[in-house]
N, C-alpha and C. Protein backbone atom coordinates (compact mmCIF):
# COMPACT_ATOMS: atom_id res chain seq x y z
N UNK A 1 0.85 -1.18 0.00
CA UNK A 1 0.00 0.00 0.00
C UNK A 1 0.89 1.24 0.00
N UNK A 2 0.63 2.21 -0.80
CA UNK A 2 1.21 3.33 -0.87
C UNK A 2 0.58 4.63 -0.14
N UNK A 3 1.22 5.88 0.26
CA UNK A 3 0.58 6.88 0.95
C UNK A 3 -0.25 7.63 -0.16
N UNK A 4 -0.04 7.61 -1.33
CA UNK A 4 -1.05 7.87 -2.36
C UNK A 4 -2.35 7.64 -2.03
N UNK A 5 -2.36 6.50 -2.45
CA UNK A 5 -3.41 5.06 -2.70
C UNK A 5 -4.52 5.82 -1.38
N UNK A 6 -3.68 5.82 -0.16
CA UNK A 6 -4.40 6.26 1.63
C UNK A 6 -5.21 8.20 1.17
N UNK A 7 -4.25 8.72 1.05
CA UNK A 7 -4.55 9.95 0.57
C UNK A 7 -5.76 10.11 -0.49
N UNK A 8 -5.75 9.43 -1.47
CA UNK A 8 -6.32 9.58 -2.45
C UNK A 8 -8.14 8.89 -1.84
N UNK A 9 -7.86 7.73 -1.21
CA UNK A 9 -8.96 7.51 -0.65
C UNK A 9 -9.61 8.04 0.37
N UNK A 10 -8.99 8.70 0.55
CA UNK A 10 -9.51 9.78 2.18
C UNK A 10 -9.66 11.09 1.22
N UNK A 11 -9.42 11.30 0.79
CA UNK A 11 -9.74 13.12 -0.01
C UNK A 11 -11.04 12.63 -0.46
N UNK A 12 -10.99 11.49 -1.41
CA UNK A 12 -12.57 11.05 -2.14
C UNK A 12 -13.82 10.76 -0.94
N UNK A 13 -13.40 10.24 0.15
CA UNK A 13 -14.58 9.83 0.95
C UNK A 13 -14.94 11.52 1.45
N UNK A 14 -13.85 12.01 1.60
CA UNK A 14 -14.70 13.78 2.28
C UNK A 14 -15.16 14.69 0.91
N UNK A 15 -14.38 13.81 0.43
CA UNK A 15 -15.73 14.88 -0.97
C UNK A 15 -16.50 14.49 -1.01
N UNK A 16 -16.57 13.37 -1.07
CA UNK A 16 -18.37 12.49 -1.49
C UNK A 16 -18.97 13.28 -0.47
N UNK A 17 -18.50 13.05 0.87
CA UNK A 17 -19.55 13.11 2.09
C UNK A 17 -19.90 15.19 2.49
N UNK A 18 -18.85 16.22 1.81
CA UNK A 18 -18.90 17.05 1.80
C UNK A 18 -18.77 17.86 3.07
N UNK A 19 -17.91 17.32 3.77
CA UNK A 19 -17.87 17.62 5.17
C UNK A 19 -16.63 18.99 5.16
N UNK A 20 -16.02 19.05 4.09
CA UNK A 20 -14.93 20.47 4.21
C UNK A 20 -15.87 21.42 3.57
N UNK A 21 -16.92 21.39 2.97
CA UNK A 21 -17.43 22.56 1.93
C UNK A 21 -18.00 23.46 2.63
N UNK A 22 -18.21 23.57 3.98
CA UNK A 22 -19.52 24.56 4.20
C UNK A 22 -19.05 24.87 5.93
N UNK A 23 -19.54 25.73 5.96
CA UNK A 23 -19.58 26.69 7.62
C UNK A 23 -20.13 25.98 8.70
N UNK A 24 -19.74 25.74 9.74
CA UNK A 24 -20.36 24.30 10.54
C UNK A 24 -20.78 25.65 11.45
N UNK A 25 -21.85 26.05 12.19
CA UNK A 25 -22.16 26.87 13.34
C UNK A 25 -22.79 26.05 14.54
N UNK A 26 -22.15 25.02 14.88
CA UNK A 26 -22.29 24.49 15.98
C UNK A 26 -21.29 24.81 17.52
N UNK A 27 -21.68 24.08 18.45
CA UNK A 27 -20.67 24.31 19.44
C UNK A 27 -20.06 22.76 20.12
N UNK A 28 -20.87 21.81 19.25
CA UNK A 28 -20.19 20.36 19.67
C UNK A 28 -19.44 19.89 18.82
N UNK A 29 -18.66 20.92 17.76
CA UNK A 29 -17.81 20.40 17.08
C UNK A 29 -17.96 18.81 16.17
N UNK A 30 -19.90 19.23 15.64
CA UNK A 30 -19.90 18.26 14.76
C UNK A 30 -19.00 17.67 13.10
N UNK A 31 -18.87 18.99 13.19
CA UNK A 31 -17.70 19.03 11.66
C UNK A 31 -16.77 17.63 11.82
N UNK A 32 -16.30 18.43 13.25
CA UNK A 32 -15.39 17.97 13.38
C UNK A 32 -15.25 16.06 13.34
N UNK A 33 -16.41 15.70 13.71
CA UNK A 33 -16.60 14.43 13.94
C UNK A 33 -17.14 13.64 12.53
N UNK A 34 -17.61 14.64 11.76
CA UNK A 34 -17.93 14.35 10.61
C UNK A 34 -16.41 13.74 9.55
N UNK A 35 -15.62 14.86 9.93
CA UNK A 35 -14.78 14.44 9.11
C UNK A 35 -13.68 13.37 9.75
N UNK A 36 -13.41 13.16 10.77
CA UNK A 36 -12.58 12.20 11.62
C UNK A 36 -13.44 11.25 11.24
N UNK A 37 -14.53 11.05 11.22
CA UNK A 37 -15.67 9.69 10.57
C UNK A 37 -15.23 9.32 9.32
N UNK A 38 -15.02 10.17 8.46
CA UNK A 38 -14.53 9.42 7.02
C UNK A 38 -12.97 9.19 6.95
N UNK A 39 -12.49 9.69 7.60
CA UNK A 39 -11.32 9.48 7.91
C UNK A 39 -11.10 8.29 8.50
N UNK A 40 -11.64 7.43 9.68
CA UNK A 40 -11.63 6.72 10.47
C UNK A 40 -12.46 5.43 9.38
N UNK A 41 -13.19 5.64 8.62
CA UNK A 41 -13.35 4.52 7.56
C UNK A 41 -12.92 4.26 6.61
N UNK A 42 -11.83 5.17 6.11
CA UNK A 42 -10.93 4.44 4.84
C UNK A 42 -9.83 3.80 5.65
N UNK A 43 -9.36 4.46 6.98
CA UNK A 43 -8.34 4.00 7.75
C UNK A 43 -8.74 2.25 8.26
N UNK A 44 -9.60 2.08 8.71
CA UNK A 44 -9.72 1.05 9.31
C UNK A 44 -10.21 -0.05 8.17
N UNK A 45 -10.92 0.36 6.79
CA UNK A 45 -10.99 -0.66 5.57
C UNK A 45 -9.84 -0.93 5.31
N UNK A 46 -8.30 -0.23 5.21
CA UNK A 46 -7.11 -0.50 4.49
C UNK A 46 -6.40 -1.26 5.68
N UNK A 47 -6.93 -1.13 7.04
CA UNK A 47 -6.05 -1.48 8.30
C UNK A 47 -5.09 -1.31 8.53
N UNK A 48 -4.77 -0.13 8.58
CA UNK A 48 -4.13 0.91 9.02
C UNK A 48 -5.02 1.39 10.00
N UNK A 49 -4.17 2.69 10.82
CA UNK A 49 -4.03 2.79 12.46
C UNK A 49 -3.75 4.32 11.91
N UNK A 50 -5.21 5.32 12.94
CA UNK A 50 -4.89 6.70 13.01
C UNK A 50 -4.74 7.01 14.44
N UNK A 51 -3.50 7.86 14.93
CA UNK A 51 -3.32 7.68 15.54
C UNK A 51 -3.20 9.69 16.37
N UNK A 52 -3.73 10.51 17.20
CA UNK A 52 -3.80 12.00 17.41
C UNK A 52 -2.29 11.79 18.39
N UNK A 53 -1.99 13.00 17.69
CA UNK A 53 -0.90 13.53 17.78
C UNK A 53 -0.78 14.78 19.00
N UNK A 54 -1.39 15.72 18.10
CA UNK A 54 -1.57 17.35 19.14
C UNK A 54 -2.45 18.04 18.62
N UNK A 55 -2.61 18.76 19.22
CA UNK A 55 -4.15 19.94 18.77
C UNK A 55 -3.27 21.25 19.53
N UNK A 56 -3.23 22.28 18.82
CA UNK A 56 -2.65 23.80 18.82
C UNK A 56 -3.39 24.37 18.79
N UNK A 57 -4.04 25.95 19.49
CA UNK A 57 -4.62 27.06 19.38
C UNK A 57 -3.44 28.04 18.75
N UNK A 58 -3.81 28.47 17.50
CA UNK A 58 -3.07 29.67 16.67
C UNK A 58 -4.20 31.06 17.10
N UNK A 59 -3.52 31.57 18.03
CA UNK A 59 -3.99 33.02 18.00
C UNK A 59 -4.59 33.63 16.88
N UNK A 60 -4.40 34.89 16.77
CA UNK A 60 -4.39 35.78 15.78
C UNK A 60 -3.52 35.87 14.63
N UNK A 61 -4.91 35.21 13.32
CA UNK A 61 -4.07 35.55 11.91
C UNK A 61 -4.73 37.02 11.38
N UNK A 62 -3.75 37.79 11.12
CA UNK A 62 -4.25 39.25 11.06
C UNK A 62 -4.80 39.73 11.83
N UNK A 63 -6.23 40.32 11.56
CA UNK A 63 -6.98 41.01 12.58
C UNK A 63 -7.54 40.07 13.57
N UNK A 64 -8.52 39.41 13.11
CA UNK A 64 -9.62 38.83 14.13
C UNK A 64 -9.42 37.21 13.71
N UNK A 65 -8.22 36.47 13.19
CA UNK A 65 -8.45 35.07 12.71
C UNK A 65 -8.08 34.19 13.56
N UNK A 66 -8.90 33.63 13.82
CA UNK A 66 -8.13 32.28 14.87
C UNK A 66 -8.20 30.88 14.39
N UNK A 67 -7.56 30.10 14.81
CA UNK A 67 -7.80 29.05 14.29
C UNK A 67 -6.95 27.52 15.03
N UNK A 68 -7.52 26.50 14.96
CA UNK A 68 -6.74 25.07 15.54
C UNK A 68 -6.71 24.16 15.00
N UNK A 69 -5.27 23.67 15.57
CA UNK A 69 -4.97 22.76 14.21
C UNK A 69 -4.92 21.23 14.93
N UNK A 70 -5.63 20.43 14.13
CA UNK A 70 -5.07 19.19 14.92
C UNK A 70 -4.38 18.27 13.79
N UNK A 71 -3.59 17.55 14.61
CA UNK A 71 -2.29 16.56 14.14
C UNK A 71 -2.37 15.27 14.51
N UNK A 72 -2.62 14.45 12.93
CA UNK A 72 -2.66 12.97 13.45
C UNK A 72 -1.94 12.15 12.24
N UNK A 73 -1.44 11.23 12.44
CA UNK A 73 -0.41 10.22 11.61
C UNK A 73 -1.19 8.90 11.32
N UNK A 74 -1.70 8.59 10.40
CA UNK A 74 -1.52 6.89 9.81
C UNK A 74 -0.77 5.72 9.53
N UNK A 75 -0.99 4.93 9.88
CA UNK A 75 0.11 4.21 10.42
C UNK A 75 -0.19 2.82 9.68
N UNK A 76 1.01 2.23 9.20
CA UNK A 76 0.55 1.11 8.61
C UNK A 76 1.79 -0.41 8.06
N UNK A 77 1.39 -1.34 8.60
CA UNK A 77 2.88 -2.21 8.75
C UNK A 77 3.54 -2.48 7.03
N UNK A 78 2.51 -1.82 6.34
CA UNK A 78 2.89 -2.16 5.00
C UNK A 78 3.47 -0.14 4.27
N UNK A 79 3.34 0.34 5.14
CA UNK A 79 3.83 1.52 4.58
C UNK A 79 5.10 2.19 4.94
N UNK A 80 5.77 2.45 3.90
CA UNK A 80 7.17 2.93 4.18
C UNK A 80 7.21 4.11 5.36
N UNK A 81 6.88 4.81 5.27
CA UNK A 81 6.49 6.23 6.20
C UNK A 81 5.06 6.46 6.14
N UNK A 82 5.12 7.15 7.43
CA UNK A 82 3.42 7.77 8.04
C UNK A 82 3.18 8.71 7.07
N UNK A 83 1.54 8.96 6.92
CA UNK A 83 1.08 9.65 6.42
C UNK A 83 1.05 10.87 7.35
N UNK A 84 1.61 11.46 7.62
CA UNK A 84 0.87 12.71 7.99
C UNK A 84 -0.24 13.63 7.67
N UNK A 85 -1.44 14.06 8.75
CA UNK A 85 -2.69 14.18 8.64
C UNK A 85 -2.77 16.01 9.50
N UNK A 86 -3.54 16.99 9.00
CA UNK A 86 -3.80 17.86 9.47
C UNK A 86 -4.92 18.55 9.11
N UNK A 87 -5.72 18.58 10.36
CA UNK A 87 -7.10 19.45 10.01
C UNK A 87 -7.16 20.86 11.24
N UNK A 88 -7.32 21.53 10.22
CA UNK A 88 -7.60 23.03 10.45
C UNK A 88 -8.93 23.75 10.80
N UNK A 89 -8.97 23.73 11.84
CA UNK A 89 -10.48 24.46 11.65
C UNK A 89 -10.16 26.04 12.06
N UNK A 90 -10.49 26.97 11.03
CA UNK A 90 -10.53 27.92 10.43
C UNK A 90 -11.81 28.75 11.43
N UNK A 91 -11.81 29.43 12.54
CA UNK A 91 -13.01 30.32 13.05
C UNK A 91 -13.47 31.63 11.85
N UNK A 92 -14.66 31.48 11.45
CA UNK A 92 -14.96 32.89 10.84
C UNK A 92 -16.32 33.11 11.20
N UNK A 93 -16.52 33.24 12.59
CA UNK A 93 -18.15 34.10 13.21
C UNK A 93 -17.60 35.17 12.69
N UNK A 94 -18.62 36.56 13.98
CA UNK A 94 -18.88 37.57 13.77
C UNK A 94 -17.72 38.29 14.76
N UNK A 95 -17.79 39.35 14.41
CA UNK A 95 -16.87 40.03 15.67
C UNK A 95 -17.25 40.01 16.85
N UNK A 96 -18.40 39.86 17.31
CA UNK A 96 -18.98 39.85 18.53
C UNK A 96 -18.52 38.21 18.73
N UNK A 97 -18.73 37.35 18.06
CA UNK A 97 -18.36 36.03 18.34
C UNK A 97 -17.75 35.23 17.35
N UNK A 98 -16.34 35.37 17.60
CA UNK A 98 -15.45 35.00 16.31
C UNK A 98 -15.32 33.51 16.42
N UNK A 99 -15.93 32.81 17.36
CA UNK A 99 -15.80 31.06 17.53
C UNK A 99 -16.96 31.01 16.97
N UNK A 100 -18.06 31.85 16.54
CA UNK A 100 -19.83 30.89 16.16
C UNK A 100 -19.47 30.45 14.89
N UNK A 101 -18.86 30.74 13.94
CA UNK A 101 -18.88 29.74 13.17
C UNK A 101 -16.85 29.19 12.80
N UNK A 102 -17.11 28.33 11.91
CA UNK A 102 -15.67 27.69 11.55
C UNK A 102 -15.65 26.70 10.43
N UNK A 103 -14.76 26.55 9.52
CA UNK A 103 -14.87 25.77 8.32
C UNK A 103 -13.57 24.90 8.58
N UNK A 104 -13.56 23.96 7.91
CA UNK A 104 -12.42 22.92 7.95
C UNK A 104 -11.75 22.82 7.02
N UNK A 105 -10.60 22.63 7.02
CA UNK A 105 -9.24 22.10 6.19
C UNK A 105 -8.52 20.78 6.49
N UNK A 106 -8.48 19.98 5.29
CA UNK A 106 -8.13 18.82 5.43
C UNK A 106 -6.57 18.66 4.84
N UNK A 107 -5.03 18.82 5.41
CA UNK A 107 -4.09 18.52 4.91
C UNK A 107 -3.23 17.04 4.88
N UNK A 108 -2.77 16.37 3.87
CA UNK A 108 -2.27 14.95 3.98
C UNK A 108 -1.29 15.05 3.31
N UNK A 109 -0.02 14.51 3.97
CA UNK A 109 0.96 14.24 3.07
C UNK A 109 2.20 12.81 3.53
């Protein structure tokens, strides 16, 4: 199995399922579970192992941007090196409440 092959099947399951496209305005961080869900089913069909790493609060990008990143690796006895995994969730409420809403970013390499 190649980190392609992993990548390529995890980008397609969050497109199908559309979980990066749109503004999540929740506060239980359903996005978030949305997309660790498709993530967590191409991982466990190929059997391979995801495994969290760290989660960061990034202050202020420019004026009012905040944002957190979390860090997780795939793991797999048939793969030369880990995949490295990073999702971003991006805050863009209002100024009065710059956490009400947030969009996601999915990075793999």
């Amino acid at each position: 199995m190649q980190k392609r092959t992993i990548t390529n099947r995890i980008y397609k399951a969050v497109e199908k399922s559309k979980t990066t496209s749109h503004i999540y305005r929740d506060t239980d961080w359903r996005g978030m579970s949305f997309l660790l869900s498709d993530i967590e089913g191409v991982v466990n069909t190929l059997g391979a192992t995801l495994t969290f790493i760290s989660s960061d609060y990034e202050g202020v990008l420019g004026e009012c941007g905040h944002r957190k990143v979390y860090r997780y690796t795939i793991s797999s006895d048939e793969l030369k090196d880990d995949v490295s995994v990073q999702i971003i969730a991006s805050f863009c409420g209002t100024m009065a409440d710059p956490m009400g809403a947030y969009d996601l970013t999915l990075l793999m390499n």
